[in-house]
Protein backbone atom coordinates (compact mmCIF):
# COMPACT_ATOMS: atom_id res chain seq x y z
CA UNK A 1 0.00 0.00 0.00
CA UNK A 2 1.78 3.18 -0.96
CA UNK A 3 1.04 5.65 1.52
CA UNK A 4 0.70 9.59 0.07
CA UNK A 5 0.65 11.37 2.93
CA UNK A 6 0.99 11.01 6.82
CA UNK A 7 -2.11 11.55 7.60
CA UNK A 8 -3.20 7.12 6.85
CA UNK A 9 -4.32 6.10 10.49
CA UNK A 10 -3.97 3.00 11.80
CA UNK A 11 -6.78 0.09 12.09
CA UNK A 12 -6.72 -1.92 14.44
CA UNK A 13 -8.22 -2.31 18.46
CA UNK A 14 -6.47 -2.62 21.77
CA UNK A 15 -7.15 -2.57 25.48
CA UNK A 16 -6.44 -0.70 27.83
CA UNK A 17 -3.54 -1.41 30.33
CA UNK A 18 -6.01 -0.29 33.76
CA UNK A 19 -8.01 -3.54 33.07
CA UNK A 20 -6.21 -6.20 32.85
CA UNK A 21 -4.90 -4.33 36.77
CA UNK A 22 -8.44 -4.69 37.71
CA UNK A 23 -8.82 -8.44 36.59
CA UNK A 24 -5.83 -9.66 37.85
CA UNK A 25 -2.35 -9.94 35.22
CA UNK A 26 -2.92 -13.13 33.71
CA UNK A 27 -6.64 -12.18 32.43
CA UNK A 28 -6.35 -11.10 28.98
CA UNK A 29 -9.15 -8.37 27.07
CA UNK A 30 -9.69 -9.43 23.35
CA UNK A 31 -10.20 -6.51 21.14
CA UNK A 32 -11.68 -6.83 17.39
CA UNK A 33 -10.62 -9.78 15.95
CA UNK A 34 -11.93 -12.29 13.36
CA UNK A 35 -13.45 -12.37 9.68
CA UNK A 36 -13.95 -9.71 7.20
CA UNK A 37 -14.07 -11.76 5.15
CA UNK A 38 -17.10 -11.40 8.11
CA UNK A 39 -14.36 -12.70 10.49
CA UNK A 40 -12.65 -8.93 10.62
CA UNK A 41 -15.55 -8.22 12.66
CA UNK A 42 -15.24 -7.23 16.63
CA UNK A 43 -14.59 -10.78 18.41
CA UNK A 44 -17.24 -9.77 20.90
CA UNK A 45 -19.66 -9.51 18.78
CA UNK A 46 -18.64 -12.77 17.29
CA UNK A 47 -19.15 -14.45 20.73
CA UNK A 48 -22.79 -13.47 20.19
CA UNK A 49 -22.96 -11.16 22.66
CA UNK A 50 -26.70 -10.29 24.28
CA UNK A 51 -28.32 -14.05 22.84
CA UNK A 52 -28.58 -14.66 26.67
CA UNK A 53 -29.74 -11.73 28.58
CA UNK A 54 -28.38 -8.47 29.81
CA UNK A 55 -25.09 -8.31 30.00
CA UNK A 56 -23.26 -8.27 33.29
CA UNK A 57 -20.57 -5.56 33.86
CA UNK A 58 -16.86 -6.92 33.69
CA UNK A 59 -15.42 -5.25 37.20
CA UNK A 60 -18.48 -4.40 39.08
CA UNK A 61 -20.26 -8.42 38.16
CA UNK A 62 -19.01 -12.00 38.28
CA UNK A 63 -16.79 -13.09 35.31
CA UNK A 64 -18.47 -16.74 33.71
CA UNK A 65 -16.79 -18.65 32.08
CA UNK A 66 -16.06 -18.74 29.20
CA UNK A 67 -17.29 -15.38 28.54
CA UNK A 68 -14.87 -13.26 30.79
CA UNK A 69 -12.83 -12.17 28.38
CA UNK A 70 -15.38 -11.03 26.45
CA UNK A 71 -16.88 -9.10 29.20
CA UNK A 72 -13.48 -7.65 29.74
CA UNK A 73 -13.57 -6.38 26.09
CA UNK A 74 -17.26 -5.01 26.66
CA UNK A 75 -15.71 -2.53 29.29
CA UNK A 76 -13.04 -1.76 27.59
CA UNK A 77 -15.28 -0.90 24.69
CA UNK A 78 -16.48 1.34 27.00
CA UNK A 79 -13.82 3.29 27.81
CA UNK A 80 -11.48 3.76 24.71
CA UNK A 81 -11.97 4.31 20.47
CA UNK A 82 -11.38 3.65 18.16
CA UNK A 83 -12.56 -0.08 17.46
CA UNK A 84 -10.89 -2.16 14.89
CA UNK A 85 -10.91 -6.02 13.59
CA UNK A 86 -8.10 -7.34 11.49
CA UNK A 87 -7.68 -10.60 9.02
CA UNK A 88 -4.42 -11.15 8.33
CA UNK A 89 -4.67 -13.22 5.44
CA UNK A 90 -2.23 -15.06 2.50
CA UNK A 91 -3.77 -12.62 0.33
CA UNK A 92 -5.59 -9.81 1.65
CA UNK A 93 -5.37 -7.72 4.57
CA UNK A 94 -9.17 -7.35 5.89
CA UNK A 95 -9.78 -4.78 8.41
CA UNK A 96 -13.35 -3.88 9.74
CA UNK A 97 -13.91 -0.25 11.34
CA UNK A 98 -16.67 0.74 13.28
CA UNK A 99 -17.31 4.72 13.21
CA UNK A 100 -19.63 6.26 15.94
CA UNK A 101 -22.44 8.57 15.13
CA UNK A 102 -23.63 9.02 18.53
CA UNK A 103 -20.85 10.97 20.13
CA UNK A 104 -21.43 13.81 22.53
CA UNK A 105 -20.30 17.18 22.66
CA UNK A 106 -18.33 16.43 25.74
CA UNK A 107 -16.69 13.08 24.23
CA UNK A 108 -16.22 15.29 20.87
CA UNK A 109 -14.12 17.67 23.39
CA UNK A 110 -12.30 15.51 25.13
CA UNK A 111 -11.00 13.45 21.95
CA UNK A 112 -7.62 13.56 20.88
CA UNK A 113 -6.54 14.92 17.47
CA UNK A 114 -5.09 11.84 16.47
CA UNK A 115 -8.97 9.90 16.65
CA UNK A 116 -10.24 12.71 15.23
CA UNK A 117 -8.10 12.28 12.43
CA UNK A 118 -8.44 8.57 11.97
CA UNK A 119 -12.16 8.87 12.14
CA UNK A 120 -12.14 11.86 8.71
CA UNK A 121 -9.69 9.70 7.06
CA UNK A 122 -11.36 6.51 7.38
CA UNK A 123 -14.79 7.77 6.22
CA UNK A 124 -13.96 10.62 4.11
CA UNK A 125 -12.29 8.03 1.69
CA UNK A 126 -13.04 5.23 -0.44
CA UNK A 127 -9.32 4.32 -1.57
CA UNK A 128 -6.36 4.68 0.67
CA UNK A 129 -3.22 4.68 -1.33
CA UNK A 130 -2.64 2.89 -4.68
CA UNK A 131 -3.95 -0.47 -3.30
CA UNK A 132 -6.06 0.27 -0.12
CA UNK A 133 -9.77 0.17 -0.92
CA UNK A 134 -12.82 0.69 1.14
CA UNK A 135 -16.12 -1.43 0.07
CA UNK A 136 -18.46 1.45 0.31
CA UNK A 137 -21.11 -1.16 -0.82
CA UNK A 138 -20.85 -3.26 2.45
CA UNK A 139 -20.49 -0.93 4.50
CA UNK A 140 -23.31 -1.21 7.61
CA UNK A 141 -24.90 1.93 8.87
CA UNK A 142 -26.58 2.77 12.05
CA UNK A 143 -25.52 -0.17 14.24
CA UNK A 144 -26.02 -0.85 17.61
CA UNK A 145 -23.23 -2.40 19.22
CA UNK A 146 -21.88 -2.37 22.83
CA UNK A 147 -24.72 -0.01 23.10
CA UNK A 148 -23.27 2.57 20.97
CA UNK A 149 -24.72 3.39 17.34
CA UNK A 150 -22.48 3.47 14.55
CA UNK A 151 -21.37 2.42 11.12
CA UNK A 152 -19.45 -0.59 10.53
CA UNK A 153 -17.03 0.17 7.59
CA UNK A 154 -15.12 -2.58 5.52
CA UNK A 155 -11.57 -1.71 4.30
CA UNK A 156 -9.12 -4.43 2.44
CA UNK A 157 -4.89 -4.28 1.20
CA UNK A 158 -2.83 -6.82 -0.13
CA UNK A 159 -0.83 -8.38 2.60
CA UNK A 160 2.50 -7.63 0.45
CA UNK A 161 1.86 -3.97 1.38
CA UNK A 162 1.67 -4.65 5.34
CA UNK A 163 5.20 -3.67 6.30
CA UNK A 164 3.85 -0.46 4.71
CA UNK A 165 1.17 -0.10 6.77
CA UNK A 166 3.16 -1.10 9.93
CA UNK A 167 5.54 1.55 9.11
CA UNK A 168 2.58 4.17 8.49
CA UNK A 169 1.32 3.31 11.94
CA UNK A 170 4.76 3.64 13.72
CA UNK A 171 4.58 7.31 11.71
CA UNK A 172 1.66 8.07 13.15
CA UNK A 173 2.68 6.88 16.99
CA UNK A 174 0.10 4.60 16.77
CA UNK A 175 1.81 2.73 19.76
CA UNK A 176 0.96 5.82 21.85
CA UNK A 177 -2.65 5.13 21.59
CA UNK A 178 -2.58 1.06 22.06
CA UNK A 179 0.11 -0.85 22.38
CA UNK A 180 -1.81 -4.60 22.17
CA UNK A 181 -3.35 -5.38 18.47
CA UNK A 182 -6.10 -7.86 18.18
CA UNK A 183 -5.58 -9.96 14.81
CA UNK A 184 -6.54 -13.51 13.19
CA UNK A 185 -5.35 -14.94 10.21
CA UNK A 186 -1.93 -16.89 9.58
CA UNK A 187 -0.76 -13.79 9.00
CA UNK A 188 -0.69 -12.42 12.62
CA UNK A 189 2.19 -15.39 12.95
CA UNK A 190 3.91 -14.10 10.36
CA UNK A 191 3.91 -10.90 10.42
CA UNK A 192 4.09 -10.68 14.82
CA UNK A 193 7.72 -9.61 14.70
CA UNK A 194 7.48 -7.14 12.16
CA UNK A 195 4.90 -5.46 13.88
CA UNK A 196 6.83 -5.92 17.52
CA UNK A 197 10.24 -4.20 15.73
CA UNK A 198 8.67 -1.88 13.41
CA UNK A 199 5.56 -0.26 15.12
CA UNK A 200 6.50 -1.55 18.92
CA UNK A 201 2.94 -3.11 18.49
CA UNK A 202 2.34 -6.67 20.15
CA UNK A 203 -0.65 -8.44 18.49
CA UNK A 204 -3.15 -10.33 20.81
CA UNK A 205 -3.84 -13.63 18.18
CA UNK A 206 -7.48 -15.09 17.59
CA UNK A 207 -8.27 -18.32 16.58
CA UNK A 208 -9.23 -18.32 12.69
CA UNK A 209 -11.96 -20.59 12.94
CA UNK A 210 -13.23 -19.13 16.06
CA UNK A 211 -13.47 -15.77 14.37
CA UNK A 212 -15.31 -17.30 11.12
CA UNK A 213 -17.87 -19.13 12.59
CA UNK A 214 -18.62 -16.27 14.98
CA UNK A 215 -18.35 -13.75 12.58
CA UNK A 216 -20.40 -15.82 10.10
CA UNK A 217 -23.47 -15.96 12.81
CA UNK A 218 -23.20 -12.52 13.44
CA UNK A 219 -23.15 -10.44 10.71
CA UNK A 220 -26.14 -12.69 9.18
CA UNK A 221 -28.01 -11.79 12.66
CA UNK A 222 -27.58 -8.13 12.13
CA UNK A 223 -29.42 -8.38 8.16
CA UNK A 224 -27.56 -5.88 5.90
CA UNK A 225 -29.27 -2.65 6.04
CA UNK A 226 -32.59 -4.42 5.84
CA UNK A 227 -31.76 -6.77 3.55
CA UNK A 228 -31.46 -10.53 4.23
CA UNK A 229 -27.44 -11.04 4.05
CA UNK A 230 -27.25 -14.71 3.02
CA UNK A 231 -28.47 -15.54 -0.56
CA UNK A 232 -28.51 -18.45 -3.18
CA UNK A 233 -29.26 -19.06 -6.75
CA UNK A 234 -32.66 -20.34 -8.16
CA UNK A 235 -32.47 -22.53 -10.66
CA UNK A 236 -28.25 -23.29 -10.86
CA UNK A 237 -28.34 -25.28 -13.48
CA UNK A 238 -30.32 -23.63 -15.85
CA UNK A 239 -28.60 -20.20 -16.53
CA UNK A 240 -30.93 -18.87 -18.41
CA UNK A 241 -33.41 -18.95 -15.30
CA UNK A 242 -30.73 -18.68 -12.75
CA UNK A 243 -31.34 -15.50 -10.37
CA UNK A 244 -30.31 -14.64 -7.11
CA UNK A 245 -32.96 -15.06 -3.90
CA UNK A 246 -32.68 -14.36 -0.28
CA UNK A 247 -32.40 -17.30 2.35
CA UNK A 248 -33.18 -16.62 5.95
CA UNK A 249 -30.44 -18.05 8.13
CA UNK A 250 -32.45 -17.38 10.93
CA UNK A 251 -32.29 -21.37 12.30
CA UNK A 252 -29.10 -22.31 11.02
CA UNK A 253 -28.03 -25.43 12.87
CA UNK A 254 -26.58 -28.03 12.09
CA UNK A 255 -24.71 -25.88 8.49
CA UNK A 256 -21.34 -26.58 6.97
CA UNK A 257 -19.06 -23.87 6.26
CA UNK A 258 -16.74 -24.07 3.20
CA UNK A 259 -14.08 -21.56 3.15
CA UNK A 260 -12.65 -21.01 -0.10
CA UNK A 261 -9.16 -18.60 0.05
CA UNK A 262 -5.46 -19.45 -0.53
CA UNK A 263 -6.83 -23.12 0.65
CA UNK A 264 -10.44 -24.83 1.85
CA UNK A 265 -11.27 -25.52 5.04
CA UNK A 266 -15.08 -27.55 5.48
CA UNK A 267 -16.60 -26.90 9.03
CA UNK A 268 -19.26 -28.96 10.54
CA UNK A 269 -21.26 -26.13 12.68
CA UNK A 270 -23.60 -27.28 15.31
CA UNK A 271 -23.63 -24.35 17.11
CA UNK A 272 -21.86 -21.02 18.00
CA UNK A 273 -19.28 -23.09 20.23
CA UNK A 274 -19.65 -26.48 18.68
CA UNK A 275 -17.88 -27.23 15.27
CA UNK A 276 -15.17 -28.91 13.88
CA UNK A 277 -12.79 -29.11 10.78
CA UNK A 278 -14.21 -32.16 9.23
CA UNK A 279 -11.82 -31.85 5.84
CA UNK A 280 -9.92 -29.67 3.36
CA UNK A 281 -8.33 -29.03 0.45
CA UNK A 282 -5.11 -27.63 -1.40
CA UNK A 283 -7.46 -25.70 -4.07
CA UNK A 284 -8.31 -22.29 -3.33
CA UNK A 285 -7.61 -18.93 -5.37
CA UNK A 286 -4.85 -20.66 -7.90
CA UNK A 287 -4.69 -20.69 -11.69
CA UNK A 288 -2.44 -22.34 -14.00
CA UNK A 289 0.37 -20.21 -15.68
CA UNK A 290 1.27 -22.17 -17.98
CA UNK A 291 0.34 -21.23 -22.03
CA UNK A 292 -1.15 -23.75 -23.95
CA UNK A 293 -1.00 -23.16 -28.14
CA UNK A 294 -4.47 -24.15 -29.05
CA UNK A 295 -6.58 -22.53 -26.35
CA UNK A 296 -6.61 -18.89 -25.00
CA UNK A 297 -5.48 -17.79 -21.95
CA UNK A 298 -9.19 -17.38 -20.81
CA UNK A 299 -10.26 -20.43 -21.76
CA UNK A 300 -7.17 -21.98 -19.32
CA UNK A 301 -8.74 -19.74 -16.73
CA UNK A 302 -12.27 -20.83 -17.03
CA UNK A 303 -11.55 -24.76 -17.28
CA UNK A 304 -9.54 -24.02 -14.23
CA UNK A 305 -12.29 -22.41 -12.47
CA UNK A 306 -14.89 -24.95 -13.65
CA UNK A 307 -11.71 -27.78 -12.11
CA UNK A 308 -11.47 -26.09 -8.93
CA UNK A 309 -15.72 -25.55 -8.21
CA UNK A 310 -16.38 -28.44 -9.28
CA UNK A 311 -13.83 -29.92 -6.95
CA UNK A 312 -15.12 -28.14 -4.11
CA UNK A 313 -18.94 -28.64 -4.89
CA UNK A 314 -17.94 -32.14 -4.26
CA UNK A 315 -15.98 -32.12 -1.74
CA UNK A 316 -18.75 -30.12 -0.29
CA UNK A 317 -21.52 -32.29 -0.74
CA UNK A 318 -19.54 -34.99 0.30
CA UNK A 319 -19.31 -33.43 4.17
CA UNK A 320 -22.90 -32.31 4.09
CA UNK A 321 -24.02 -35.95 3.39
CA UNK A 322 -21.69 -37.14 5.75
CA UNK A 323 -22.88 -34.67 8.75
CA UNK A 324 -25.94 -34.95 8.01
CA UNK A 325 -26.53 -31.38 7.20
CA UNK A 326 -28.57 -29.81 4.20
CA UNK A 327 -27.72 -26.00 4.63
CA UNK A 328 -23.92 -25.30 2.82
CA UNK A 329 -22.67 -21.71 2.93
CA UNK A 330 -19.66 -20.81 0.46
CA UNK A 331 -17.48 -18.20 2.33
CA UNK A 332 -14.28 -16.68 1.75
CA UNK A 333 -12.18 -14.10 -0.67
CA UNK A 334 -12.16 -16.60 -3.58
CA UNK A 335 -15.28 -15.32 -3.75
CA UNK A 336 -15.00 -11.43 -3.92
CA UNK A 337 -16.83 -9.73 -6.71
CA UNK A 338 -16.40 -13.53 -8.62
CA UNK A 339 -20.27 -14.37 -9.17
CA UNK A 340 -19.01 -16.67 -12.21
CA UNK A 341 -17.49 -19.08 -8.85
CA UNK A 342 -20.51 -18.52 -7.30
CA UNK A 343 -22.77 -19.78 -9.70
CA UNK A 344 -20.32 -23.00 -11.04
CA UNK A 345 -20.18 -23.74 -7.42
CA UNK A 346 -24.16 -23.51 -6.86
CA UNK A 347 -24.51 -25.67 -10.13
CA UNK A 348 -21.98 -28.07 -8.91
CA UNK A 349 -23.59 -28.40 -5.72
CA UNK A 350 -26.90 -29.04 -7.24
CA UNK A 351 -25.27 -31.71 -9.84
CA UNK A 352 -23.76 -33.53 -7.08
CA UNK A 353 -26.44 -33.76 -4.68
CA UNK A 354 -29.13 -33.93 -7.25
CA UNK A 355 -31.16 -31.08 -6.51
CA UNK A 356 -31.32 -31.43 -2.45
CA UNK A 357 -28.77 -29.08 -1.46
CA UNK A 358 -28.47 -25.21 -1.84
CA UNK A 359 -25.56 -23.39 -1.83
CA UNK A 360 -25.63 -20.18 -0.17
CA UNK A 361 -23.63 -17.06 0.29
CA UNK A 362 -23.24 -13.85 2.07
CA UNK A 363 -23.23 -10.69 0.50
CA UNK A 364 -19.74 -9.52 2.30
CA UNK A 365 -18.02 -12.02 0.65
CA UNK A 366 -18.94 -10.61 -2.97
């Protein structure tokens, strides 16, 4: 990402130093985590946060288990903007930003310059750099969450450019604003010391699948903007007739989760906490290079795409038989603005399984 001026913020959450004192040392606060791909979204929120009651204050209440880390998070969410998630991916950078709309004058006072600033950047721009972009399109307005009302903004960068944006951040003395940055991805591994040396940043790691299945649930619970957020194809394997139609996701259990990036990962999901890798694959977002004399290079790409979908739809149907499960969602960047994949996959799905399944998507994956 090549940075123009000084003025890129950082993206990312944190939390604050005064609560892990008031927990004890060895209790850790999660900031945003997970997904974007949906899994950039706040971990909290990914943790399904209210689906049991009011929620109990972190200090002043008891601390359940397993939730007290989350509730930790809740009161730091409290106390300190801005909020960030982050996907470190083998592709893509995902970050997810949520900007509040309901500050006070008092808050609006007492905010420093640098928040201020990250907040006009942010939201006054749709492309940040040469390679940053910001999916207007996805972007979710007036959101409740943590009981503050907001929009949730959806920003991606290829992960070649992320010593650049570690560098940007140690410009803007990120590090004096959080020190502790919450990421997923197999990035966050790879990238740890660079952002230890460079930025004097120490990332807080989430667990991948954690963040996807929770991140899944919850931005499908939230509906985009009034509109249902999962989707599928009517009539796959006729294109002619094939259209897209809206699928409530509103009982999802049991449902098994392909994720389609740099590789495939198949979930079995029984519920928020329950699931399991049940297989995978080495396919993901690859194309052949080599030339072949009597065919164009697009019609390599497109027998490689119909290879790989088909490969998957199989693979797919495959699990779902074996789990017993007749709800498949397609997830991951593979996917992104590639509605061709979409619909081999949804015709591949219906080939195998001979009519009975569906395969569905989200709309933040497109």
């Amino acid at each position: 990402m090549k940075i123009k001026d000084a003025k890129k913020p950082c993206k990312m959450g944190a939390w604050a130093r005064r609560v892990g004192e008031q927990v004890g040392p060895r209790r850790e606060a999660p900031c945003c985590g997970g997904l974007l791909r949906s899994r950039s979204l706040p971990a909290v929120a990914q943790h399904g946060m209210g689906a049991e009651g009011p929620l109990q204050h972190p200090v002043r209440g008891s601390l359940p288990s397993p939730y007290a880390r989350i509730y930790i998070f809740i009161y730091f969410l409290s106390i300190a903007f801005p909020w960030f998630g982050m996907d470190i991916g083998g592709t893509l950078v995902k970050l997810s930003y949520f900007e509040p709309i309901d500050i006070t004058a008092e808050e609006e006072q007492e905010e420093v310059e640098s928040l201020k600033s990250i907040r006009k950047y942010l939201t006054s721009n749709v492309a940040y750099g040469s390679t940053g972009i910001r999916d207007v399109h996805l972007e979710l307005k007036d959101l409740t969450l943590f009981g503050r009302r907001g929009n949730l903004h959806f920003i991606r960068f290829p992960t070649q450019d992320l010593p650049t944006f570690i560098q940007m951040g140690r410009d803007k003395n990120f590090s004096t604003l959080h020190t502790v940055l919450c990421a997923t991805g197999g990035g966050a591994y790879k990238f740890e010391k660079d952002f230890r040396t460079i930025g004097n940043l120490h990332l807080h790691k989430l667990d991948e699948l954690d963040c996807l299945v929770k991140g899944l649930l919850y931005i499908d619970s939230v509906s985009f903007n009034g509109q249902a957020e999962c989707y599928y194809f009517a009539n796959a394997s006729e294109p002619e007739r094939c259209q897209k139609m809206p699928f409530n996701l509103d009982d999802p259990y049991p449902l098994l989760v392909v994720n389609i990036g740099s590789g495939v990962s198949i979930l079995a999901v029984h519920s928020k906490d329950n699931y399991k890798r049940v297989t995978g694959t080495s396919f993901g977002n690859m194309i052949y290079k080599e030339k072949r004399e009597s065919v164009s290079k697009e019609d390599l790409a497109r027998a490689t795409l119909v290879t790989i979908t088909n490969n998957i739809g199989s693979v797919a149907r495959m699990c779902a038989v074996n789990e017993k499960i007749n709800r498949v969602v397609f997830v991951g960047n593979f996917l992104r603005v590639n509605t061709l994949s979409m619909k081999l996959l949804a015709y591949a799905l219906d080939y195998w399984s001979k009519g009975q399944l569906k395969a569905l998507f989200l709309e933040h994956e497109v």
